[in-house]
PDB file of N, CA and C in Angstrom:
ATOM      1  N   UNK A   1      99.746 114.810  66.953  1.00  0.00           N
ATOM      2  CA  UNK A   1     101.168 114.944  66.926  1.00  0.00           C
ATOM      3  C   UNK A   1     101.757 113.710  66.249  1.00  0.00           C
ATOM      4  N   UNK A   2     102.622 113.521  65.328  1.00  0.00           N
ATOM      5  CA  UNK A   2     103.425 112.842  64.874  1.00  0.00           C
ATOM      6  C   UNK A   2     104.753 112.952  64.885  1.00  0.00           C
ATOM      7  N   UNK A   3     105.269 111.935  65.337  1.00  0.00           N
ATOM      8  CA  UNK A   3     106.538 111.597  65.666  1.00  0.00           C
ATOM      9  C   UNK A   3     107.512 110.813  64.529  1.00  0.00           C
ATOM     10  N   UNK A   4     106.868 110.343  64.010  1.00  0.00           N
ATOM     11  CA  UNK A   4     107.530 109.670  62.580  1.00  0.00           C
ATOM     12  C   UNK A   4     107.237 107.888  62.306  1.00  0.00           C
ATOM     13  N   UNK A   5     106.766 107.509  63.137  1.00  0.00           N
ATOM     14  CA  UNK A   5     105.937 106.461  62.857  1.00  0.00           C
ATOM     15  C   UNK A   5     104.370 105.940  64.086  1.00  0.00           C
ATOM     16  N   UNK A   6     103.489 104.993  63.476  1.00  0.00           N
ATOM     17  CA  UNK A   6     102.756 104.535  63.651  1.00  0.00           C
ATOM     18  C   UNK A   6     102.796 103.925  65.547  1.00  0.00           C
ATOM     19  N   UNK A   7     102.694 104.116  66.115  1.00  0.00           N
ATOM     20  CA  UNK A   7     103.110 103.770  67.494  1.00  0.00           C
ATOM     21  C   UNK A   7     101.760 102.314  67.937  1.00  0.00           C
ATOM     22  N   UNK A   8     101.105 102.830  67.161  1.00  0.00           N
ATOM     23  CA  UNK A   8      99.521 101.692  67.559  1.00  0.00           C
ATOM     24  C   UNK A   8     100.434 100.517  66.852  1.00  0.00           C
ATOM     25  N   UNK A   9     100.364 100.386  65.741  1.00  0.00           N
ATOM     26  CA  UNK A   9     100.142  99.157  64.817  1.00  0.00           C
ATOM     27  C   UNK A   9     101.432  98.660  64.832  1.00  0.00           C
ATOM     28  N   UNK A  10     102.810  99.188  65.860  1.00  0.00           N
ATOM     29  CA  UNK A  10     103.944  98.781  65.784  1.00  0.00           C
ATOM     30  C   UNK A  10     103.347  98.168  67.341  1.00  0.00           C
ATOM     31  N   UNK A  11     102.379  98.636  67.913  1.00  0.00           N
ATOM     32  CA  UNK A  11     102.542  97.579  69.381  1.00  0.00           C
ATOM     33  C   UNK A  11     101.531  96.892  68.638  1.00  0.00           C
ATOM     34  N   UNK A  12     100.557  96.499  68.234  1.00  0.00           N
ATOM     35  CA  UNK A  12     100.018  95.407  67.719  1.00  0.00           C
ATOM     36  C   UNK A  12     100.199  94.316  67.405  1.00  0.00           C
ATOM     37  N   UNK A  13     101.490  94.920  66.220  1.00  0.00           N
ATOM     38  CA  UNK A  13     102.290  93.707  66.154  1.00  0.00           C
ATOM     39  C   UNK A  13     103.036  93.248  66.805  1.00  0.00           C
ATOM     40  N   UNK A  14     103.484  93.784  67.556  1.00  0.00           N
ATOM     41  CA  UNK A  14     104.485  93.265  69.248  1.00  0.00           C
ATOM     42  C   UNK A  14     103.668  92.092  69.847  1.00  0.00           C
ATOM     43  N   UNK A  15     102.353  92.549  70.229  1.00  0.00           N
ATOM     44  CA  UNK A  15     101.379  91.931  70.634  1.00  0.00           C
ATOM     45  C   UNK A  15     101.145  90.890  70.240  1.00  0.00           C
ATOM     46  N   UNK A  16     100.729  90.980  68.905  1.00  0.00           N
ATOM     47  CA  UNK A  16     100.188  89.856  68.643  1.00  0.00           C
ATOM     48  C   UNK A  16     101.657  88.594  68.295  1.00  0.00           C
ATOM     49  N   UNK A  17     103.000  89.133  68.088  1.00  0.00           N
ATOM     50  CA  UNK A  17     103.879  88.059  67.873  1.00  0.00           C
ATOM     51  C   UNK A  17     104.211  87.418  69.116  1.00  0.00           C
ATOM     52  N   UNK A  18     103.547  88.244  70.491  1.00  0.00           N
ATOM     53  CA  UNK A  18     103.908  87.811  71.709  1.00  0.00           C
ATOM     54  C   UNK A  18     103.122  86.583  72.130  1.00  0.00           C
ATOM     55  N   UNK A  19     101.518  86.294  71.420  1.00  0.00           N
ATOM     56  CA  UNK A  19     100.648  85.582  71.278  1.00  0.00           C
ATOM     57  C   UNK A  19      99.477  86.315  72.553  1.00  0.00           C
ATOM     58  N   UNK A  20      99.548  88.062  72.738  1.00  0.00           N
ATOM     59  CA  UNK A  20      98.424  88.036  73.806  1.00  0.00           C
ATOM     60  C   UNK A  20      98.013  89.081  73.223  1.00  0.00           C
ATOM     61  N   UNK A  21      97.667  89.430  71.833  1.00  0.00           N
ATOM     62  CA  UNK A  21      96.731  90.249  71.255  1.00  0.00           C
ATOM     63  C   UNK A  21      95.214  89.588  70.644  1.00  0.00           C
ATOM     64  N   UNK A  22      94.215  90.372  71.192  1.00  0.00           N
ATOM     65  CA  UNK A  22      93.199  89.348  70.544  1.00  0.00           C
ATOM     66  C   UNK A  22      92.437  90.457  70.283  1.00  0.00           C
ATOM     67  N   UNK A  23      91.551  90.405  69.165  1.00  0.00           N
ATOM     68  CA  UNK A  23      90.888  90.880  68.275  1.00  0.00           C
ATOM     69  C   UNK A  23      89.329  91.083  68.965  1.00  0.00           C
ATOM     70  N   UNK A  24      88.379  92.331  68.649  1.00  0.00           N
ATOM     71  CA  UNK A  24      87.268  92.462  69.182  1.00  0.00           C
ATOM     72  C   UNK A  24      86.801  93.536  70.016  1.00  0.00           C
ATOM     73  N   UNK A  25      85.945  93.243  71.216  1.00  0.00           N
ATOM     74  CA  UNK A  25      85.112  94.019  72.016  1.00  0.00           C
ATOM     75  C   UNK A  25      85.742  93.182  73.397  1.00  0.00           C
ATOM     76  N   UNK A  26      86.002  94.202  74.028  1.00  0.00           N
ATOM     77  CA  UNK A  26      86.267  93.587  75.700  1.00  0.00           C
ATOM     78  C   UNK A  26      85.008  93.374  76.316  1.00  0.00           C
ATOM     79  N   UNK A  27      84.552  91.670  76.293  1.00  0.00           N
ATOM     80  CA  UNK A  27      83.311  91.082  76.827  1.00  0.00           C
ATOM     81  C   UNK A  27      83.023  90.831  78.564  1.00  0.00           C
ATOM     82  N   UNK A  28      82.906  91.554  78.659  1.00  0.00           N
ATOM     83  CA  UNK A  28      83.204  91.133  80.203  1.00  0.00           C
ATOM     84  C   UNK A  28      82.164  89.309  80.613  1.00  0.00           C
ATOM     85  N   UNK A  29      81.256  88.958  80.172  1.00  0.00           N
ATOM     86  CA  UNK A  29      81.047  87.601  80.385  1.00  0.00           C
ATOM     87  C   UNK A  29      82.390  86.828  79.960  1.00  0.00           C
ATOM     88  N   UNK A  30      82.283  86.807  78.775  1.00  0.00           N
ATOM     89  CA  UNK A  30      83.480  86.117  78.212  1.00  0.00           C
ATOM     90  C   UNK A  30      84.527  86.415  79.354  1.00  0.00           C
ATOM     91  N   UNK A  31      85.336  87.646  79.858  1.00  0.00           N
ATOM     92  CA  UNK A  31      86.092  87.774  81.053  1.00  0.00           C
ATOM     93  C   UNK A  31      86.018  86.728  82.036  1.00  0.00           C
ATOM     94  N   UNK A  32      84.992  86.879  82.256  1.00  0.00           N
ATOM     95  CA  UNK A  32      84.498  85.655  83.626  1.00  0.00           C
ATOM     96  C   UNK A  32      84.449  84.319  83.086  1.00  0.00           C
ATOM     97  N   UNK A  33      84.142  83.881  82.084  1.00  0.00           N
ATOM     98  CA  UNK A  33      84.403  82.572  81.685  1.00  0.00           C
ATOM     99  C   UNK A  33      85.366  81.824  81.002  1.00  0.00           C
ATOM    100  N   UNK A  34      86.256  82.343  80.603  1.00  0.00           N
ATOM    101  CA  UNK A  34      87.537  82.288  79.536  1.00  0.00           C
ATOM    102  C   UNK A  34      88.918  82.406  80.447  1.00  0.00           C
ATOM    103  N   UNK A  35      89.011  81.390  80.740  1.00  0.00           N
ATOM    104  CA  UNK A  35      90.239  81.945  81.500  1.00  0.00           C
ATOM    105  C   UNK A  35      92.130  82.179  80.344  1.00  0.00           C
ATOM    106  N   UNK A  36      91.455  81.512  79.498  1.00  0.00           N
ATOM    107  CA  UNK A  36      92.685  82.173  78.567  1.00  0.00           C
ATOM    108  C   UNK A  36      92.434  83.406  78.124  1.00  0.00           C
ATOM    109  N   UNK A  37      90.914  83.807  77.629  1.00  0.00           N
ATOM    110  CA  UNK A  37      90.533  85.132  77.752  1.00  0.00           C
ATOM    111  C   UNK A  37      91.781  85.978  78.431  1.00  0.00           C
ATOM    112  N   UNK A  38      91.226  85.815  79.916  1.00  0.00           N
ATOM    113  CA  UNK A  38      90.935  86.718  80.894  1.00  0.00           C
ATOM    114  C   UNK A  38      93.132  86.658  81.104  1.00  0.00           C
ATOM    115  N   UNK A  39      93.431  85.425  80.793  1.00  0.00           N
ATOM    116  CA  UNK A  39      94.929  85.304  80.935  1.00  0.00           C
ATOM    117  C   UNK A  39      95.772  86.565  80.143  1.00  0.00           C
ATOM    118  N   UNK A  40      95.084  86.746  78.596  1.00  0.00           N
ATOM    119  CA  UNK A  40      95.619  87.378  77.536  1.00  0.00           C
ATOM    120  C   UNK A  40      95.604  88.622  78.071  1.00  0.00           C
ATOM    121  N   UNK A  41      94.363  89.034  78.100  1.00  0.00           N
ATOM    122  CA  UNK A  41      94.107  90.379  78.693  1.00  0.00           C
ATOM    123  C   UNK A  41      94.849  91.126  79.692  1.00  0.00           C
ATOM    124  N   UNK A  42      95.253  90.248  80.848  1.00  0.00           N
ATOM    125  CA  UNK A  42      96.381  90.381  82.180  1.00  0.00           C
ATOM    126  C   UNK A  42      97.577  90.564  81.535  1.00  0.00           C
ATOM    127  N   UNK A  43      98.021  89.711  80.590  1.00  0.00           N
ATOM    128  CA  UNK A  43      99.445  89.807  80.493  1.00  0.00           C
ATOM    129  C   UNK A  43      99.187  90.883  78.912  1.00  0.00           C
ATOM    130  N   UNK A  44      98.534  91.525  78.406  1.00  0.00           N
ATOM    131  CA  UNK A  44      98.206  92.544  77.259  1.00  0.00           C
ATOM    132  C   UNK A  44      98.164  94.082  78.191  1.00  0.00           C
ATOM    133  N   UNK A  45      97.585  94.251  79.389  1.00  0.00           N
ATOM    134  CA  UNK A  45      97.430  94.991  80.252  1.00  0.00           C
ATOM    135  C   UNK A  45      99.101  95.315  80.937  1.00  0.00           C
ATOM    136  N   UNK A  46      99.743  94.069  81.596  1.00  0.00           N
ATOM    137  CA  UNK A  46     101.387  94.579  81.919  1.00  0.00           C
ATOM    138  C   UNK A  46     101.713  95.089  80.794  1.00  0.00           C
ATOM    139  N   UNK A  47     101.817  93.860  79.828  1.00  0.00           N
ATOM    140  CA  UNK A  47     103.085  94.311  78.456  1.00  0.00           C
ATOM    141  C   UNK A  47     102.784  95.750  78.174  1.00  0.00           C
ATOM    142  N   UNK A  48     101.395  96.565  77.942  1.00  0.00           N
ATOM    143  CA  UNK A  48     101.039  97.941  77.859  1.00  0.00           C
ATOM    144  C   UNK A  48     101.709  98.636  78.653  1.00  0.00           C
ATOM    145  N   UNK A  49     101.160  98.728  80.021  1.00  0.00           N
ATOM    146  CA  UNK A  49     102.192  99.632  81.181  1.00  0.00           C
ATOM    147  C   UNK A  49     103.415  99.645  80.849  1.00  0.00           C
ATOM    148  N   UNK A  50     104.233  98.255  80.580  1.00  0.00           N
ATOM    149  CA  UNK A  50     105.654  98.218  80.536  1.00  0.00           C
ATOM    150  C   UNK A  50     106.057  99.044  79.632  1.00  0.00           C
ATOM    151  N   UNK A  51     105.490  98.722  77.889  1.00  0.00           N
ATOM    152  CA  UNK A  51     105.824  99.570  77.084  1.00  0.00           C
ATOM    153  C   UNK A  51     105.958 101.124  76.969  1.00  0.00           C
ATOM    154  N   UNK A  52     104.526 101.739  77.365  1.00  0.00           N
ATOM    155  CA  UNK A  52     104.265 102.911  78.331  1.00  0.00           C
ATOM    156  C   UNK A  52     105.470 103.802  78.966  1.00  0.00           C
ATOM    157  N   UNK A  53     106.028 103.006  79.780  1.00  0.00           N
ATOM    158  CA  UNK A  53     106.447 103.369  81.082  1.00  0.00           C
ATOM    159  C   UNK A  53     108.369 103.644  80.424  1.00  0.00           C
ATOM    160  N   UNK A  54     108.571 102.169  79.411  1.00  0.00           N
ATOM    161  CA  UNK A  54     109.722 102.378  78.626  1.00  0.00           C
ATOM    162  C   UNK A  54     109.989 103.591  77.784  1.00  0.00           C
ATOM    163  N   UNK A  55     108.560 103.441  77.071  1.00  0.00           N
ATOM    164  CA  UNK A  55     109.197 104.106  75.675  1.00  0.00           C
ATOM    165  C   UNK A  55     109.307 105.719  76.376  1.00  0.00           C
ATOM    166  N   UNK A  56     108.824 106.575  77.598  1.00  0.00           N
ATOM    167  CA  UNK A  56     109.097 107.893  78.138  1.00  0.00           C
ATOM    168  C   UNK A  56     110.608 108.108  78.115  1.00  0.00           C
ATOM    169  N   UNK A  57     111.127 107.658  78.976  1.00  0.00           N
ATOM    170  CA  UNK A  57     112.879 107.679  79.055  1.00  0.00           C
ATOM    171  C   UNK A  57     113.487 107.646  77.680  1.00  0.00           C
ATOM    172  N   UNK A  58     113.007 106.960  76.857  1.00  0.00           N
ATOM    173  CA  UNK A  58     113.913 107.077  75.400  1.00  0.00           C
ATOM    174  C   UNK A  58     113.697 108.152  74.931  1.00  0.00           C
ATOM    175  N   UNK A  59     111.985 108.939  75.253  1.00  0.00           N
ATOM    176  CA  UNK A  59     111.714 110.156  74.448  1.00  0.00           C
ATOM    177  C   UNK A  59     112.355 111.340  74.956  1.00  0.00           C
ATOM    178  N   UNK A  60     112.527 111.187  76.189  1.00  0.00           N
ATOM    179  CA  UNK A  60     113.267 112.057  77.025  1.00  0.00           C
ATOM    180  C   UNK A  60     115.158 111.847  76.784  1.00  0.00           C
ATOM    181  N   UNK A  61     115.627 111.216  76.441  1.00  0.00           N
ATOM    182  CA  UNK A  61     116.694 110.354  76.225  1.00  0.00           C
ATOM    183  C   UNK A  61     117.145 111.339  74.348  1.00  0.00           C
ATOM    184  N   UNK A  62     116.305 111.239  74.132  1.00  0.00           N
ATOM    185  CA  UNK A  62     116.210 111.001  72.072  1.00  0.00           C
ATOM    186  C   UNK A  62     116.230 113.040  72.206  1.00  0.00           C
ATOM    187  N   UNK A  63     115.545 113.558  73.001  1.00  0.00           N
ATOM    188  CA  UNK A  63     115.084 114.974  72.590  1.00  0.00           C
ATOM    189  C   UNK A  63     113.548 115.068  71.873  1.00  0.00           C
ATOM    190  N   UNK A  64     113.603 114.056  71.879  1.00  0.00           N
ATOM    191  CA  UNK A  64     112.200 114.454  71.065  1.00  0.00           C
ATOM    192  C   UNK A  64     111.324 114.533  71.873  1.00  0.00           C
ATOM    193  N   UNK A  65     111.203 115.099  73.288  1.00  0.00           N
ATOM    194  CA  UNK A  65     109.423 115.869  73.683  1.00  0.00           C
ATOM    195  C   UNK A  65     110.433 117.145  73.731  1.00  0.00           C
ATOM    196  N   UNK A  66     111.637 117.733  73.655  1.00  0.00           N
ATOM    197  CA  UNK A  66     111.968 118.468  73.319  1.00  0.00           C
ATOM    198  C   UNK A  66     112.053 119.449  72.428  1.00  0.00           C
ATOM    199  N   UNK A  67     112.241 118.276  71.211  1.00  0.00           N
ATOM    200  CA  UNK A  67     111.892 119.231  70.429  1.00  0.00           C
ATOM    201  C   UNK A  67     110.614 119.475  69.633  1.00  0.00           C
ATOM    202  N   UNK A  68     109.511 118.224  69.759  1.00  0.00           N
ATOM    203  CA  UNK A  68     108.194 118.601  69.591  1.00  0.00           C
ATOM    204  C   UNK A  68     107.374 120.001  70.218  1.00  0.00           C
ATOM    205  N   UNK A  69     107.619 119.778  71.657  1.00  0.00           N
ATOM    206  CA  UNK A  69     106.799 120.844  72.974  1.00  0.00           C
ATOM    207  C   UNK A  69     107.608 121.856  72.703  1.00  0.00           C
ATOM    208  N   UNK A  70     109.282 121.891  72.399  1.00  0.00           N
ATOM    209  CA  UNK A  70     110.682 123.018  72.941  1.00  0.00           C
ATOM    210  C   UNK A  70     110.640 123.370  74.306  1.00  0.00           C
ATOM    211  N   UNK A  71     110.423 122.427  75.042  1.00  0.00           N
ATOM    212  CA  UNK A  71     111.239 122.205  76.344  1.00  0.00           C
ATOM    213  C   UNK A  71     110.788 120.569  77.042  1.00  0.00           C
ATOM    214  N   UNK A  72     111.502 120.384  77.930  1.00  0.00           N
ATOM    215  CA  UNK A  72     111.542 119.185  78.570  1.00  0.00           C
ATOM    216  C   UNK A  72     109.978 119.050  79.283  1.00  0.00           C
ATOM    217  N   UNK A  73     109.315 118.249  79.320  1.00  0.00           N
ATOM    218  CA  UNK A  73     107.829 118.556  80.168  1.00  0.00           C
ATOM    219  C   UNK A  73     107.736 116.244  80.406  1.00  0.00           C
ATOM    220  N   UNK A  74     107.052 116.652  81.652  1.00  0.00           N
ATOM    221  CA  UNK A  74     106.872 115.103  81.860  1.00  0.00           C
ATOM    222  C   UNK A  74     105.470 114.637  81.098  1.00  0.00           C
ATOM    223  N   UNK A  75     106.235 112.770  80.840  1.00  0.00           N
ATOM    224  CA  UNK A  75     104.995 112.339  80.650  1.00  0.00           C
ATOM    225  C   UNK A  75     104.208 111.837  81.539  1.00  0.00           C
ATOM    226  N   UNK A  76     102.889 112.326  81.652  1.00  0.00           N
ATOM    227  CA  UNK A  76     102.122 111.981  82.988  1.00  0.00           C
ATOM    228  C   UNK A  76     101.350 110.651  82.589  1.00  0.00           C
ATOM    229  N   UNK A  77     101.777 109.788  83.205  1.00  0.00           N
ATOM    230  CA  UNK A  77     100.988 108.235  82.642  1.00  0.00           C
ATOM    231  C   UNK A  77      99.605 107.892  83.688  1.00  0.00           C
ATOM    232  N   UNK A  78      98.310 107.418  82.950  1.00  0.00           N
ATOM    233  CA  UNK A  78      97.284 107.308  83.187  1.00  0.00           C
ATOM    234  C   UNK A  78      96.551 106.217  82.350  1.00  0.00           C
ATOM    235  N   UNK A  79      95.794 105.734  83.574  1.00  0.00           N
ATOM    236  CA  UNK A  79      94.866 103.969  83.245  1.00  0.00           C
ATOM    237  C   UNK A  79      94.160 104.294  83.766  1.00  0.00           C
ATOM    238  N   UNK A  80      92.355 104.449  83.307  1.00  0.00           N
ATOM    239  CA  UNK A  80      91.706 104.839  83.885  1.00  0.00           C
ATOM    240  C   UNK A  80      91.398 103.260  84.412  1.00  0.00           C
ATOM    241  N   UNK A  81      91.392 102.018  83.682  1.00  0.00           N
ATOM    242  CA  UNK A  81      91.116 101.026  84.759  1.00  0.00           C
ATOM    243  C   UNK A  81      92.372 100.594  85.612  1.00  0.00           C
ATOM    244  N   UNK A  82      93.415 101.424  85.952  1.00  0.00           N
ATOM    245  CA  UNK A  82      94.307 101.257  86.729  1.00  0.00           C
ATOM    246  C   UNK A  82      94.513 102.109  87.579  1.00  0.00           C
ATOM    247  N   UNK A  83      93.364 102.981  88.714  1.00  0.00           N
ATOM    248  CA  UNK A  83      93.572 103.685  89.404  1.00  0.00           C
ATOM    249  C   UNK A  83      94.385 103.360  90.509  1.00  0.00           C
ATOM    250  N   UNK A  84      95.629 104.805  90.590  1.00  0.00           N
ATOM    251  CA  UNK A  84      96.271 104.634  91.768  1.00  0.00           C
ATOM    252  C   UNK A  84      98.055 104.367  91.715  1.00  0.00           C
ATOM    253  N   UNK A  85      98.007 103.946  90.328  1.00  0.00           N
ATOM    254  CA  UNK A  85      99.068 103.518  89.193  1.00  0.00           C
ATOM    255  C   UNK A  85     100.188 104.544  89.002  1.00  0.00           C
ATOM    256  N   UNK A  86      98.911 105.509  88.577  1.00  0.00           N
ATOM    257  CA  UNK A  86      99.495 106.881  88.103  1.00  0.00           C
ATOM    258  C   UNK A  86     100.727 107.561  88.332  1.00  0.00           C
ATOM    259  N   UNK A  87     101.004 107.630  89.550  1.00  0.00           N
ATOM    260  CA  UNK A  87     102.145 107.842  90.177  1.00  0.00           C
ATOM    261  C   UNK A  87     103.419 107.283  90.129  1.00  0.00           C
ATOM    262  N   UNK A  88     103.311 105.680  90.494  1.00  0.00           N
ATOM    263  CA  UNK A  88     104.168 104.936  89.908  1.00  0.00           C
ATOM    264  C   UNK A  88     104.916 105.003  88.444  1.00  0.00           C
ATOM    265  N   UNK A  89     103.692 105.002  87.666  1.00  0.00           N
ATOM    266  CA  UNK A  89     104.573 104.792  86.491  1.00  0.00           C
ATOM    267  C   UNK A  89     105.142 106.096  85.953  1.00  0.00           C
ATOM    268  N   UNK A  90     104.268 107.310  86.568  1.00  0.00           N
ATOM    269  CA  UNK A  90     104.734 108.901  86.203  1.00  0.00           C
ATOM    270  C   UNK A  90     106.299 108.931  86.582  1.00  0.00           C
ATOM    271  N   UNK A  91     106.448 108.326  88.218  1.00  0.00           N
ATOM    272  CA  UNK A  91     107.897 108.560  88.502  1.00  0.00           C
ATOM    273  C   UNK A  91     108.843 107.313  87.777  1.00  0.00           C
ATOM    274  N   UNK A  92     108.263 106.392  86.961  1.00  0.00           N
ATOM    275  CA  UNK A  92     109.220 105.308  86.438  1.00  0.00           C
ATOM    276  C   UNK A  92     109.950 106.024  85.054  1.00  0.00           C
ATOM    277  N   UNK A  93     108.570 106.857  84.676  1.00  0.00           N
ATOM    278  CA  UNK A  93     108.431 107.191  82.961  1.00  0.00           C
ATOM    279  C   UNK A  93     109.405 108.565  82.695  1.00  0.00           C
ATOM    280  N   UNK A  94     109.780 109.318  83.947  1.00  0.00           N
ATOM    281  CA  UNK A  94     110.700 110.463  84.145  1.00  0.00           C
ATOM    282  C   UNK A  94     111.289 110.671  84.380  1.00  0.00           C
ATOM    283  N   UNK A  95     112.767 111.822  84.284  1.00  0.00           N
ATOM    284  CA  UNK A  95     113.541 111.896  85.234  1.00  0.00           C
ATOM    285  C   UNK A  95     112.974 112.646  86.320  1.00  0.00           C
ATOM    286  N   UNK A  96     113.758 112.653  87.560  1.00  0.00           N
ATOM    287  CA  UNK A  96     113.167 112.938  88.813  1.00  0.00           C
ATOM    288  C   UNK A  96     112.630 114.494  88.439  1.00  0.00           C
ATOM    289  N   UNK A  97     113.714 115.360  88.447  1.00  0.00           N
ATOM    290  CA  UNK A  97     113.534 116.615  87.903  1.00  0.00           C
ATOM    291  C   UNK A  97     112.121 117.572  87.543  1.00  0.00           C
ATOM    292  N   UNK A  98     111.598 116.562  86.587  1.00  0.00           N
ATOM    293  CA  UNK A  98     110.617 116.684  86.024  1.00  0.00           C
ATOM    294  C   UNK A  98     109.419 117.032  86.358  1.00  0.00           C
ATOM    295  N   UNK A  99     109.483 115.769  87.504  1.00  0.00           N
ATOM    296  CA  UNK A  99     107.667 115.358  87.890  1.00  0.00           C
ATOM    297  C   UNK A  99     107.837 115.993  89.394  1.00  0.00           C
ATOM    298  N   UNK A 100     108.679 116.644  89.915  1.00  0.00           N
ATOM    299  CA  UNK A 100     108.936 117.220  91.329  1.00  0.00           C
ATOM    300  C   UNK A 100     107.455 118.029  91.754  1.00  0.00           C
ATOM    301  N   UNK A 101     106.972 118.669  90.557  1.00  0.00           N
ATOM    302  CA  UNK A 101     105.855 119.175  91.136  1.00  0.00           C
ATOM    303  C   UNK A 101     104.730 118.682  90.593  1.00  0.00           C
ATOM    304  N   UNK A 102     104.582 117.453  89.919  1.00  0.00           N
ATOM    305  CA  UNK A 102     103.670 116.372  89.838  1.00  0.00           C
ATOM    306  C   UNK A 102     103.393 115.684  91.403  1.00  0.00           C
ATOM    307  N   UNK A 103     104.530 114.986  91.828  1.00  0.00           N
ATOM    308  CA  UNK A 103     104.544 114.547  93.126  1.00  0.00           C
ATOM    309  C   UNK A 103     104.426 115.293  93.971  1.00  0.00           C
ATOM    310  N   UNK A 104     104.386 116.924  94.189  1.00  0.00           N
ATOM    311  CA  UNK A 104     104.092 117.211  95.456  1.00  0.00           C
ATOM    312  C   UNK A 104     102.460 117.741  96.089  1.00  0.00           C
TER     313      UNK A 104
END
């Protein structure tokens, strides 16, 4: 699906002007020994959710899962290394309306 621009390489660069994008393979030694590593990664991990969790309401806001899908449908947000999340950010990322029978 395309929406009209690049959504990766516009958070990339978010990222990386924020100074917590880093380039590579997620090392998990390196994790354990790097604590700027392991710093970047934490605050690359919020700034994600946050963005996530923002950019739903604008799409819902704009019409556009409207008029991509042609009707209103929630976005269901998911981290597989953030189990438990799900919920939270489903009801942050929607209007209530929406996710009523997500949540029940």
């Amino acid at each position: 699906m395309d929406i009209g621009y690049n959504t990766e390489s516009q958070y990339e660069e978010e990222a990386r002007n924020l100074g917590i994008w880093y380039d590579g393979e997620l090392d998990l030694g390196r994790m354990l020994e790097d604590d700027e590593f392991r710093a970047k990664s934490r605050l690359l991990e919020l700034h994600f959710h946050d963005a996530v969790v923002d950019l739903s309401p604008h799409l819902h806001a704009s019409g556009t899962i409207e008029r991509i899908f042609g009707r209103p449908i929630p976005v269901v947000v998911f981290d597989m290394d953030c189990p438990g999340w799900e919920e939270e950010a489903t009801q942050a990322a929607n209007p209530a309306e929406l996710i009523e029978d997500f949540l029940a």
